[in-house]
N, C-alpha and C. Protein backbone atom coordinates (compact mmCIF):
# COMPACT_ATOMS: atom_id res chain seq x y z
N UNK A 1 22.49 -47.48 180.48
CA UNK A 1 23.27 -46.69 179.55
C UNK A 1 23.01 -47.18 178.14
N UNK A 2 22.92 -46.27 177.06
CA UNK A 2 23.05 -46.49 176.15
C UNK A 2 23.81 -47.32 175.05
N UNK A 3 24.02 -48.42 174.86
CA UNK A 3 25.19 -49.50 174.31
C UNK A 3 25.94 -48.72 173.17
N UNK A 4 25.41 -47.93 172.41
CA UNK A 4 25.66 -46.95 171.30
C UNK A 4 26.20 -45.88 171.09
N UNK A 5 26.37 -45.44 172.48
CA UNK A 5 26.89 -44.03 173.22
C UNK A 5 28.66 -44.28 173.58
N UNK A 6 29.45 -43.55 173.35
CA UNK A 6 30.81 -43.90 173.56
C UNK A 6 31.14 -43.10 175.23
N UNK A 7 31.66 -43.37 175.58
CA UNK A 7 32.48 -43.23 177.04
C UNK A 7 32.88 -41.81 176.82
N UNK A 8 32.94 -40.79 177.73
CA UNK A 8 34.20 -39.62 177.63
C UNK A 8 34.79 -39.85 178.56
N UNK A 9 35.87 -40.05 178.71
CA UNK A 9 37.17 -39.95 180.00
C UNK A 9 37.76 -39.22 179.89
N UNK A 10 37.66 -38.31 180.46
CA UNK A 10 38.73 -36.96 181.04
C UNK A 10 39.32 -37.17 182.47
N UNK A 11 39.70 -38.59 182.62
CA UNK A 11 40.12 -38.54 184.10
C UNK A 11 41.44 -39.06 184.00
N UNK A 12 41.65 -38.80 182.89
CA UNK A 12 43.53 -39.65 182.90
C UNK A 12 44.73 -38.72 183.66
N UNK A 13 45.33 -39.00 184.61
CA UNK A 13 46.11 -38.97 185.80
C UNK A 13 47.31 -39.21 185.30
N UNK A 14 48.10 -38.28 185.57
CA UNK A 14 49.51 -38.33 185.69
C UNK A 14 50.04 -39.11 186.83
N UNK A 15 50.95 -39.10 187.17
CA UNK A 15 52.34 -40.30 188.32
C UNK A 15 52.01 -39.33 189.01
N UNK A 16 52.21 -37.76 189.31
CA UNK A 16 51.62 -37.32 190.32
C UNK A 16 50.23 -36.49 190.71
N UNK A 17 49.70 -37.37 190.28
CA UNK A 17 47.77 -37.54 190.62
C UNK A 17 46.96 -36.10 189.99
N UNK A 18 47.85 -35.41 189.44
CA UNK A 18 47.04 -34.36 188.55
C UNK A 18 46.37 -34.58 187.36
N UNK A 19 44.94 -34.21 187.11
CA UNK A 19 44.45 -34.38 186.01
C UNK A 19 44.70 -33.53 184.41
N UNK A 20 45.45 -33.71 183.90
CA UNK A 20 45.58 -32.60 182.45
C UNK A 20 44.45 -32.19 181.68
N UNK A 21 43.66 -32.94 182.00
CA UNK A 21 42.27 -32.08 180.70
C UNK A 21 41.67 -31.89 181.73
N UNK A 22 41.02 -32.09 183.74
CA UNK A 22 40.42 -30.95 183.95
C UNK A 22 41.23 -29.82 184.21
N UNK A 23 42.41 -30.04 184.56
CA UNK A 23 42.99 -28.57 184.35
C UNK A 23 43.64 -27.49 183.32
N UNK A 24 43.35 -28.27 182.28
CA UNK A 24 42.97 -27.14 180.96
C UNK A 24 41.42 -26.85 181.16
N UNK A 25 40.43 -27.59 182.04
CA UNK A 25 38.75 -26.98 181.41
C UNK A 25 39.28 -25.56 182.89
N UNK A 26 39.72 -25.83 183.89
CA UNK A 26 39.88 -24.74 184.60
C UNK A 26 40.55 -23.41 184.05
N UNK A 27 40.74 -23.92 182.74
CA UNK A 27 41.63 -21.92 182.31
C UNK A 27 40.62 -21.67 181.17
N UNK A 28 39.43 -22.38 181.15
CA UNK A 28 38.34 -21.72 179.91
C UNK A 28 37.54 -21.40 180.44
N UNK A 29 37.18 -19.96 179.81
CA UNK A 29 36.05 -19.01 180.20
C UNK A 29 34.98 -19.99 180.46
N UNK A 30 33.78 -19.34 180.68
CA UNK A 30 32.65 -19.87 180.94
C UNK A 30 31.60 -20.38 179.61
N UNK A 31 32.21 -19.68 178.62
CA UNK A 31 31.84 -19.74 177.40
C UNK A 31 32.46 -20.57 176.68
N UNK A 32 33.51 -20.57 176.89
CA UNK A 32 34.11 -21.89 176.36
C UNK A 32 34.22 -23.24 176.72
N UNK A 33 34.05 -22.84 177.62
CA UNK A 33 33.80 -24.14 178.74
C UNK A 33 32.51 -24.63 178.01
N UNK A 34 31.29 -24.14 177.67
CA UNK A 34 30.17 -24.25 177.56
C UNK A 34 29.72 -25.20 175.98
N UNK A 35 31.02 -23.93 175.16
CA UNK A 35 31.26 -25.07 173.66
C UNK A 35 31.81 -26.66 173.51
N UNK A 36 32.56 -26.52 174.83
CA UNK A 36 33.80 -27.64 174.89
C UNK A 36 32.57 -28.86 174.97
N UNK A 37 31.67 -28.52 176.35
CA UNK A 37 30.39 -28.82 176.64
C UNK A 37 29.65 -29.81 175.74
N UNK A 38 29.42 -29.03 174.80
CA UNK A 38 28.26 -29.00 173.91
C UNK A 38 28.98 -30.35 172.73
N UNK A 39 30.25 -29.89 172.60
CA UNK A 39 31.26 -30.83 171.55
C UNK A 39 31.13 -32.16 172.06
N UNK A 40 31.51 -32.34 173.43
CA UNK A 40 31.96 -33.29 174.00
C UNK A 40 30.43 -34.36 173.98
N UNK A 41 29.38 -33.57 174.25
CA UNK A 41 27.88 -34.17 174.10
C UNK A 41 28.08 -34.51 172.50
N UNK A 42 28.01 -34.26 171.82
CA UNK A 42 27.69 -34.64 170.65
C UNK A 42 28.93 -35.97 170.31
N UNK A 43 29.39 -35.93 170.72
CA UNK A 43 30.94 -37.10 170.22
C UNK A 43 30.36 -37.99 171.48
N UNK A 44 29.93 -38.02 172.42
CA UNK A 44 29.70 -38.81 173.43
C UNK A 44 28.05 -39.74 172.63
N UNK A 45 27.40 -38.83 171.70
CA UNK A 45 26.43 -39.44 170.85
C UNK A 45 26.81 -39.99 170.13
N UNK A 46 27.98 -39.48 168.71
CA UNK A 46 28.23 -39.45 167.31
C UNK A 46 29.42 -40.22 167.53
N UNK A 47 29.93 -40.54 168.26
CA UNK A 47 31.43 -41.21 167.83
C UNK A 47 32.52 -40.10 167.38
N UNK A 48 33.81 -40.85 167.23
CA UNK A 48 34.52 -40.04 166.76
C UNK A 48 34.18 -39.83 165.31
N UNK A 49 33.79 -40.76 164.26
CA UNK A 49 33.27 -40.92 163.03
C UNK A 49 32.76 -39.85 162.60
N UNK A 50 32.23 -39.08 163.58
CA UNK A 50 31.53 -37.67 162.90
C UNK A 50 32.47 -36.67 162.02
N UNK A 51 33.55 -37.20 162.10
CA UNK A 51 34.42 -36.33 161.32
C UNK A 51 34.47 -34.95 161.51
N UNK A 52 35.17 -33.90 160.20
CA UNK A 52 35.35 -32.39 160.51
C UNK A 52 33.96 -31.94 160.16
N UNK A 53 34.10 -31.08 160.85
CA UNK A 53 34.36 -29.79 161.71
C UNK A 53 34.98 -30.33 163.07
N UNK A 54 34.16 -31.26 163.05
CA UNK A 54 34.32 -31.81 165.00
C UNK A 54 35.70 -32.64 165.21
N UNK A 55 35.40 -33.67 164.59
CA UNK A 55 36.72 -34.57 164.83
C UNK A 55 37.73 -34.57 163.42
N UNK A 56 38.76 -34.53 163.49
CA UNK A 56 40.40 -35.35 162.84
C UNK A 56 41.29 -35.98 163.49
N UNK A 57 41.70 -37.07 162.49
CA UNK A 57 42.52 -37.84 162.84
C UNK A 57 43.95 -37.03 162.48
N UNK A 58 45.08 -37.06 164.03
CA UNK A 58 46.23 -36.46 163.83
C UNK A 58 47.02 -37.76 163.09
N UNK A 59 47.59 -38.78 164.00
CA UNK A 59 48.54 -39.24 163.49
C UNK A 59 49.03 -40.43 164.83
N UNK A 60 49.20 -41.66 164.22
CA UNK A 60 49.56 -42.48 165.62
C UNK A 60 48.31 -42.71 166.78
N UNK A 61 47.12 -42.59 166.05
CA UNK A 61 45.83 -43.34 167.31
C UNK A 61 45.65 -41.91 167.82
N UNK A 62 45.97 -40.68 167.55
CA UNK A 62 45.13 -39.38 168.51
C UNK A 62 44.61 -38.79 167.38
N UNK A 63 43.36 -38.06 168.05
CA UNK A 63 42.75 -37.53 167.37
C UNK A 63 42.67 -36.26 168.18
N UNK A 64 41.59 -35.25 167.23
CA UNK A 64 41.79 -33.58 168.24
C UNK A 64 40.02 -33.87 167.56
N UNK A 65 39.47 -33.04 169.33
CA UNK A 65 38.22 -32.76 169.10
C UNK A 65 37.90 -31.19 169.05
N UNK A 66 37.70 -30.41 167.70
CA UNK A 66 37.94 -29.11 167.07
C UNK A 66 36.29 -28.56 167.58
N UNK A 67 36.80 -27.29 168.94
CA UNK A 67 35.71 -26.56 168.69
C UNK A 67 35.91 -25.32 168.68
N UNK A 68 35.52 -24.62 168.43
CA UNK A 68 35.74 -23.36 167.66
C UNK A 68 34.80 -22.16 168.41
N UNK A 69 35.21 -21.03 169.17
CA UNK A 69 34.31 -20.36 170.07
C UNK A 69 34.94 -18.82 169.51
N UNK A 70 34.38 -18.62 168.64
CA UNK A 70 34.73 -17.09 167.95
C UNK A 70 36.04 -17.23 167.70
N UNK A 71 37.26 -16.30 168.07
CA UNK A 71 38.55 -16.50 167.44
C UNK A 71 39.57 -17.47 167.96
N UNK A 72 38.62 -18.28 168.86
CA UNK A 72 39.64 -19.21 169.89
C UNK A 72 39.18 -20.66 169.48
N UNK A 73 40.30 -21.42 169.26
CA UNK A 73 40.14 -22.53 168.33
C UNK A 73 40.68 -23.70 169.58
N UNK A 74 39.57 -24.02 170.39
CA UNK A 74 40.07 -24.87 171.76
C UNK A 74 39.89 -26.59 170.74
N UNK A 75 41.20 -27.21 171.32
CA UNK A 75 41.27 -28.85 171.00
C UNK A 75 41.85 -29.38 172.10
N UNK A 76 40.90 -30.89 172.12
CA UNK A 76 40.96 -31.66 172.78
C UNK A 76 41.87 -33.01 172.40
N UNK A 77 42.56 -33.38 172.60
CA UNK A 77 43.76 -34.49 171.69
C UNK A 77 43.27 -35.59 172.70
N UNK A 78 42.88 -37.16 171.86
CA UNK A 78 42.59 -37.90 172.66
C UNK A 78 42.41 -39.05 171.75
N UNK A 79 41.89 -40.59 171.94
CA UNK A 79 42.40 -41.41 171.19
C UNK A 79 41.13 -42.82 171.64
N UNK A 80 41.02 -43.80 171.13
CA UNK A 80 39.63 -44.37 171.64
C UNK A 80 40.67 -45.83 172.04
N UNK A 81 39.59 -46.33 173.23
CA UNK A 81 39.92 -47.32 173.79
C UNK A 81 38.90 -48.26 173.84
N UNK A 82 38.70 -48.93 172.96
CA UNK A 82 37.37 -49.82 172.97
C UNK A 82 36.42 -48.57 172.80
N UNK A 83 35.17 -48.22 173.76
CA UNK A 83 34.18 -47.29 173.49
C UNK A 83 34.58 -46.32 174.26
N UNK A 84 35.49 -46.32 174.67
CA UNK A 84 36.37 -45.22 175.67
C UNK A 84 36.96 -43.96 174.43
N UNK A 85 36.63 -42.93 175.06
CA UNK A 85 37.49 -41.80 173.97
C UNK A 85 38.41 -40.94 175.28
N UNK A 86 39.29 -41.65 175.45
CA UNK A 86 40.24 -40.71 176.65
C UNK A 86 41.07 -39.85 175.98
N UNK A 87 40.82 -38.68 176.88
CA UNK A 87 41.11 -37.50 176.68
C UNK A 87 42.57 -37.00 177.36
N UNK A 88 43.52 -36.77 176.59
CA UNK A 88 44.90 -36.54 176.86
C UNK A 88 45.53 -35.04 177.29
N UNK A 89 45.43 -34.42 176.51
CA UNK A 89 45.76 -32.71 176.22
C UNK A 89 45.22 -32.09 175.89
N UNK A 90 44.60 -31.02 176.21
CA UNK A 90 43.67 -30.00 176.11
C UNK A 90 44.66 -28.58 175.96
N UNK A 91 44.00 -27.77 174.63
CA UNK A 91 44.93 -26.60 174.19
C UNK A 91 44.69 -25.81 173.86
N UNK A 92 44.19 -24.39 173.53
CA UNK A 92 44.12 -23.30 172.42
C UNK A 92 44.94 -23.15 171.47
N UNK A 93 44.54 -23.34 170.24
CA UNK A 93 45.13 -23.76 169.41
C UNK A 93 45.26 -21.95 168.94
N UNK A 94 46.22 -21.39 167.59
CA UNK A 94 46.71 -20.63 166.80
C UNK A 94 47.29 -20.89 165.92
N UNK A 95 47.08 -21.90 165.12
CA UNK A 95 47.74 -22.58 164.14
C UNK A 95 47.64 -24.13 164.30
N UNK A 96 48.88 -24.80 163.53
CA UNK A 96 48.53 -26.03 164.05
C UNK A 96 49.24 -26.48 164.99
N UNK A 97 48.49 -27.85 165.15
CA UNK A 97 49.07 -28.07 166.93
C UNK A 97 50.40 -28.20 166.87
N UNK A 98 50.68 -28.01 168.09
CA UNK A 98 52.42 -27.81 168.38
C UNK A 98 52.71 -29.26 168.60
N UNK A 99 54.13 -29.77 167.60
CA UNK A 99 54.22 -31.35 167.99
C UNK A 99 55.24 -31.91 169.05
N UNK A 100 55.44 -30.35 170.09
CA UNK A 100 55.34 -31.03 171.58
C UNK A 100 54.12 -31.58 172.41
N UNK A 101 52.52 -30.94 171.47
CA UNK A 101 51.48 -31.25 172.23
C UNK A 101 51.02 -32.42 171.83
N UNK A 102 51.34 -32.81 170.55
CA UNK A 102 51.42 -34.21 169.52
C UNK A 102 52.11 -35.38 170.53
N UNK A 103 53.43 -34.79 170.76
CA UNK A 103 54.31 -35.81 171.28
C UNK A 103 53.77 -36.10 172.93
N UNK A 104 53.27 -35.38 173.58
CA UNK A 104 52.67 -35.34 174.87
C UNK A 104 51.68 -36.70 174.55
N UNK A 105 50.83 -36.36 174.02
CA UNK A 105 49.89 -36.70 173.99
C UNK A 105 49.85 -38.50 173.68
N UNK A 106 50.95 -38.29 172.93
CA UNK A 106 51.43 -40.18 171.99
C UNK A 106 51.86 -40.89 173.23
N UNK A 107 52.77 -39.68 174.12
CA UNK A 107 53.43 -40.41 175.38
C UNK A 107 52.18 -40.62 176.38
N UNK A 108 51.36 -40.12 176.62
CA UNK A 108 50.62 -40.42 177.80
C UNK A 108 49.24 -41.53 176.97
N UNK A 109 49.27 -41.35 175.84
CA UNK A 109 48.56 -42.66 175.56
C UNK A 109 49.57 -43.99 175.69
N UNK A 110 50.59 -43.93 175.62
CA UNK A 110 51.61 -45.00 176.07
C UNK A 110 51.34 -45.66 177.25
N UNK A 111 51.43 -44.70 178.81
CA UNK A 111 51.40 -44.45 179.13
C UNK A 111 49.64 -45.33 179.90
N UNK A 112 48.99 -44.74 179.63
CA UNK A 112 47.20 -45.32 179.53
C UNK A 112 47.15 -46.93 179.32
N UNK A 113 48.11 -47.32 178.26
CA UNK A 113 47.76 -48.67 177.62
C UNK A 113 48.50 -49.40 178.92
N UNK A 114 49.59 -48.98 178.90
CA UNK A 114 50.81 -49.85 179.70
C UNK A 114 49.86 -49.98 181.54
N UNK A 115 49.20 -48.97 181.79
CA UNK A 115 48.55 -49.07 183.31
C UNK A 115 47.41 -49.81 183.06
N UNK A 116 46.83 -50.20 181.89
CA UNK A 116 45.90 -51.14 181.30
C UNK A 116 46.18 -52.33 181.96
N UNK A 117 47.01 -52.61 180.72
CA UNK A 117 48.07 -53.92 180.80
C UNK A 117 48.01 -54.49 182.47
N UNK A 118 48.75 -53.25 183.40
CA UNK A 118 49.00 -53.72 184.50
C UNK A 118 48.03 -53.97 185.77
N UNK A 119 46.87 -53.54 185.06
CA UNK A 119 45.37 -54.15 185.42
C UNK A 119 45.33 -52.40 187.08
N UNK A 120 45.89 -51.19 186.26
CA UNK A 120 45.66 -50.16 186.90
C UNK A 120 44.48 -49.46 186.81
């Protein structure tokens, strides 16, 4: 593996064993699915550092990975762990993000660190 290349984790698990970001990629078209794709390759190269268009920093360690597929503005909310960029909440956005999806997202990085900790 590449030493330079950052991690994507989309496998973060809820208490009852459901995944939240693959089951947001299960409600995107095929086309979107395909951008999400393409985003996720390039940040898996570029770091989060690549800044906008692609990446912003929200607030409190999450960030949203902004891709944009004609009028549908899909984000990925997620936060880095060492070279790890785990991926929290996945959304279609229409404005800006909703800060129940903010607050989700702060809690299950809580959440991530604390099953760290407990060597989960």
């Amino acid at each position: 593996m590449d030493n330079n290349r950052w991690v994507i984790d989309t496998s973060f698990k809820l208490s009852n064993g459901k995944q939240p970001i693959h089951d947001f990629f299960d409600t995107l078209t095929p086309n979107e699915f395909h951008y999400v794709e393409n985003a996720l390759d390039r940040l898996e190269k570029y770091g989060p550092d690549i800044g906008r268009p692609t990446v912003d920093y929200l607030e409190d360690h999450i960030c949203e990975l902004r891709v944009r597929v004609g009028r549908v503005n899909v984000r990925l909310l997620f936060f880095r762990y060492n070279r790890n960029l785990v991926f929290l909440v996945g959304l279609k956005k229409y404005g800006s993000i909703p800060k129940g999806q903010l607050m989700i997202a702060k809690e299950r990085r809580i959440d991530y660190l604390a099953n760290i900790k407990k060597g989960l």
